[in-house]
C-alpha atoms as a PDB file:
ATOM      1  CA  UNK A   1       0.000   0.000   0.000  1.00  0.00           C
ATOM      2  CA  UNK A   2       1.369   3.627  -1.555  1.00  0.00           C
ATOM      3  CA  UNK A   3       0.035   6.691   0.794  1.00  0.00           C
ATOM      4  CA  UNK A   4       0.892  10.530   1.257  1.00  0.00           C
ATOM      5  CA  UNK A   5       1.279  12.095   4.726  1.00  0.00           C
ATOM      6  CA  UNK A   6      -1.779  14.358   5.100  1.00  0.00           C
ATOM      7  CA  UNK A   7       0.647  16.506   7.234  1.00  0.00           C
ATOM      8  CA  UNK A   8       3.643  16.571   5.790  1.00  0.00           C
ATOM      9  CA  UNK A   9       3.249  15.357   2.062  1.00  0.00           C
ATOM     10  CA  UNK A  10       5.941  11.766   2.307  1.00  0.00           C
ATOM     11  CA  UNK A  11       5.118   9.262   0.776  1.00  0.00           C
ATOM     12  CA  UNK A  12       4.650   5.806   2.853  1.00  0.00           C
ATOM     13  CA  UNK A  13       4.924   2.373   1.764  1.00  0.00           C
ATOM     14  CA  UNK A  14       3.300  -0.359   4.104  1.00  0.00           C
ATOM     15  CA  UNK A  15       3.466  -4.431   3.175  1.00  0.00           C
ATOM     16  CA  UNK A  16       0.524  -6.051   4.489  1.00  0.00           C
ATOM     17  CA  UNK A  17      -1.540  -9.486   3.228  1.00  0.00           C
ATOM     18  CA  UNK A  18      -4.916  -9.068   1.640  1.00  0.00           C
ATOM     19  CA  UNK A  19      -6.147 -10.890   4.155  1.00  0.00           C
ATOM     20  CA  UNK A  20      -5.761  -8.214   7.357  1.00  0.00           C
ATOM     21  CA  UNK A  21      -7.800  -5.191   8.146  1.00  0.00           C
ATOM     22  CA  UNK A  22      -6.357  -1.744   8.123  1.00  0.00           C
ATOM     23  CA  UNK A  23      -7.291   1.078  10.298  1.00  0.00           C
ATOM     24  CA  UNK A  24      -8.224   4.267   8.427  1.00  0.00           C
ATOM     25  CA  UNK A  25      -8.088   7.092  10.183  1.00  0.00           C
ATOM     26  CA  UNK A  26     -11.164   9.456  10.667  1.00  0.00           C
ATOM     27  CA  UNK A  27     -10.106  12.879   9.107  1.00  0.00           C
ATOM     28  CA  UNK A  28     -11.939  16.637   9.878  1.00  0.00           C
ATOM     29  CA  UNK A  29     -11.426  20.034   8.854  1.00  0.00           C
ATOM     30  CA  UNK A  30     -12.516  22.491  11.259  1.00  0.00           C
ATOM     31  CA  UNK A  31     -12.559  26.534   9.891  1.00  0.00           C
ATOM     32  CA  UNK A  32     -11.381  28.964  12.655  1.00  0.00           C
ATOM     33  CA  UNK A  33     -10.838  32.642  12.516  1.00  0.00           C
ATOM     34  CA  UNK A  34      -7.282  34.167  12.986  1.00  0.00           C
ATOM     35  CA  UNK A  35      -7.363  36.289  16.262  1.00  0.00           C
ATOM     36  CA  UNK A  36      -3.641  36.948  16.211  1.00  0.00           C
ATOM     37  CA  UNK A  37      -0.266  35.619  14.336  1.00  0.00           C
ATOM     38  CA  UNK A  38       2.840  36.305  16.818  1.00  0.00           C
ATOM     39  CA  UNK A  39       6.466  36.780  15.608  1.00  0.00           C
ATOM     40  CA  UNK A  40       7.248  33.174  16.160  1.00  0.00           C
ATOM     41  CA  UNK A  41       4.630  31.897  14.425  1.00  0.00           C
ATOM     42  CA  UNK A  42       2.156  30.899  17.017  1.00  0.00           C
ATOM     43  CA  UNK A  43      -1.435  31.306  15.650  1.00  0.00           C
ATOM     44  CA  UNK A  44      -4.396  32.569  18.079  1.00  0.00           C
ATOM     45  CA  UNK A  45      -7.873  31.508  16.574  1.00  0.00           C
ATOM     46  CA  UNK A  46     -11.515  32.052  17.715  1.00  0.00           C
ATOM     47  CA  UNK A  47     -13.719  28.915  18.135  1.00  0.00           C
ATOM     48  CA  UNK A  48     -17.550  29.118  17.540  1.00  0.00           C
ATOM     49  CA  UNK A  49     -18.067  28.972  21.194  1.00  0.00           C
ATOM     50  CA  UNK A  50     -16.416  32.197  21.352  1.00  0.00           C
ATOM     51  CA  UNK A  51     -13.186  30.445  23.509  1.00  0.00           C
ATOM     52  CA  UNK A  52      -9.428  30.509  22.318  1.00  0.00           C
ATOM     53  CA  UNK A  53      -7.453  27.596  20.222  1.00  0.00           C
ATOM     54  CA  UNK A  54      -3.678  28.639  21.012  1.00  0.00           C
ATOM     55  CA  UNK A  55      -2.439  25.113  20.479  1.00  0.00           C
ATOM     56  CA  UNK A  56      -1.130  25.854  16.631  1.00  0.00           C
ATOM     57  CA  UNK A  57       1.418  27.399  15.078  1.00  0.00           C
ATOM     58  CA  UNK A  58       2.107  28.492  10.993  1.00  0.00           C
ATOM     59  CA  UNK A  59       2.091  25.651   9.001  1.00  0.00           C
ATOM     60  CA  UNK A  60       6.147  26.959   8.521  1.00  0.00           C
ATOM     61  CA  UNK A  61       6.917  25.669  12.130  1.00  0.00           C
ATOM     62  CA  UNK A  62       7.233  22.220  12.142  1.00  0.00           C
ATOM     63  CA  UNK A  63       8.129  19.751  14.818  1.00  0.00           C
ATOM     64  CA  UNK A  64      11.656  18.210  15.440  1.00  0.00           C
ATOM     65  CA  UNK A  65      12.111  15.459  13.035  1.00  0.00           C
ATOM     66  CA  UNK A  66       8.978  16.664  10.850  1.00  0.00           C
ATOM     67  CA  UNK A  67       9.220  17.089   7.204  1.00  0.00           C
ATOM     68  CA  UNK A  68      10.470  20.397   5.932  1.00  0.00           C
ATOM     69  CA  UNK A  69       7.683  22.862   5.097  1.00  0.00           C
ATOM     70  CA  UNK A  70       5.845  21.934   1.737  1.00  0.00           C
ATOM     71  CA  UNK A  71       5.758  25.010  -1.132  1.00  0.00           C
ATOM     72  CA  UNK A  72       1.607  25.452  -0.150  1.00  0.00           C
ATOM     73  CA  UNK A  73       2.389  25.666   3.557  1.00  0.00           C
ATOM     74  CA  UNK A  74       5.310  28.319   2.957  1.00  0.00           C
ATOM     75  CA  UNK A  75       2.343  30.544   0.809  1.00  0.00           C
ATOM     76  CA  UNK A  76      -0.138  29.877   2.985  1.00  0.00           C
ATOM     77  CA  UNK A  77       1.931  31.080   6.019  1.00  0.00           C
ATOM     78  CA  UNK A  78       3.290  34.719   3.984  1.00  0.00           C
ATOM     79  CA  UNK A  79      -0.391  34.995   2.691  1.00  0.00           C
ATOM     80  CA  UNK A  80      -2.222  34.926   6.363  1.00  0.00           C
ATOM     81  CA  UNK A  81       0.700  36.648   8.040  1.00  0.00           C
ATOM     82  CA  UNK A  82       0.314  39.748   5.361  1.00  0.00           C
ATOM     83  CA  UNK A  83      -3.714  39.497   5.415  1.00  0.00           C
ATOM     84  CA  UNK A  84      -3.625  39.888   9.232  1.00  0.00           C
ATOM     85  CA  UNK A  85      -0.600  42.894   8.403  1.00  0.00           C
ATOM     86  CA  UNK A  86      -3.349  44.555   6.289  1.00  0.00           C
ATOM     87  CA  UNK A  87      -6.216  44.300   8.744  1.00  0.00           C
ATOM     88  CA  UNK A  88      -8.415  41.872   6.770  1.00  0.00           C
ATOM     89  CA  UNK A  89     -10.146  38.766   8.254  1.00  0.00           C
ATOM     90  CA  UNK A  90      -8.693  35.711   7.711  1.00  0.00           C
ATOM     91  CA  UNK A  91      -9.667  32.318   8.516  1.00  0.00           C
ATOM     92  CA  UNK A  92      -7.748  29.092   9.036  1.00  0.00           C
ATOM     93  CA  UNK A  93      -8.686  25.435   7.938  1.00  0.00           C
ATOM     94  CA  UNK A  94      -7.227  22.801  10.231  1.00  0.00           C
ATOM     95  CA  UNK A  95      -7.000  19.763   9.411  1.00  0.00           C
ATOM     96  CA  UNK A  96      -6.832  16.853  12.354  1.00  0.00           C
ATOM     97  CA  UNK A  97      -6.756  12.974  12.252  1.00  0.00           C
ATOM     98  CA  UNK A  98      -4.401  10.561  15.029  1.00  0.00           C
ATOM     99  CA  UNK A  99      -4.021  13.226  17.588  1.00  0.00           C
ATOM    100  CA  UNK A 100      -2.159  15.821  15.274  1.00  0.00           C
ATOM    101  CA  UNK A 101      -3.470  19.051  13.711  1.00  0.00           C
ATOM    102  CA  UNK A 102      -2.199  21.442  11.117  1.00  0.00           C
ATOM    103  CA  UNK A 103      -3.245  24.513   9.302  1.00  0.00           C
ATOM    104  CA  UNK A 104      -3.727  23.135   5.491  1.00  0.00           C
ATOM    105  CA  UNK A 105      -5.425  26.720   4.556  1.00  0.00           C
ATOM    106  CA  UNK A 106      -7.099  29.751   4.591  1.00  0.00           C
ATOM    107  CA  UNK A 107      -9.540  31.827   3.891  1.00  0.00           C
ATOM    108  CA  UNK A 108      -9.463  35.869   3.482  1.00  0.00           C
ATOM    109  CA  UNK A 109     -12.217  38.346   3.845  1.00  0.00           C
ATOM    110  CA  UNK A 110     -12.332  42.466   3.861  1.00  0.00           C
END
């Protein structure tokens, strides 16, 4: 079995007989909006109860031992970061499956 990393784009082989059952892994995408985008790259976003997600970063940072940032996450990152510069609303898509989340996109609004 071929697959892509949702998060980081590698591509992952797996051997396994046609006879065993593979978990699949139960994907959302949640759309927040953009509060704040600090220097480092930690991202403040609004959730529709009107509380604070301040768990995620620009999908630029990655973890230790993570894939380097993709193209798509380097222009998503300069796009929000100069959309928030300009004073315009922007919203994030996060994507989350196995316990790990990561802004895939965006959206922006005057």
């Amino acid at each position: 079995i071929v697959a892509i990393d949702i998060f980081t784009g590698k591509k992952l082989e797996d051997l396994c007989p046609t006879s065993h059952n593979l978990e699949v892994p139960f994907v959302t995408k949640t759309e927040y909006q953009v509060i704040d985008v600090s220097a480092d790259g930690e991202v403040s976003l609004l959730k529709e109860d009107g509380s604070t997600k301040d768990d995620l970063n620009l999908p630029t940072i990655v973890k230790s031992g993570a894939a380097e940032p993709t193209e798509d996450d380097k222009k998503c990152a300069a796009e929000m970061e100069k959309a928030m510069a300009d004073g315009k609303t922007v919203h994030a898509i996060v994507q989350a499956a196995c316990g790990e989340e990561k802004i895939i996109g965006h959206k922006i609004t005057d």
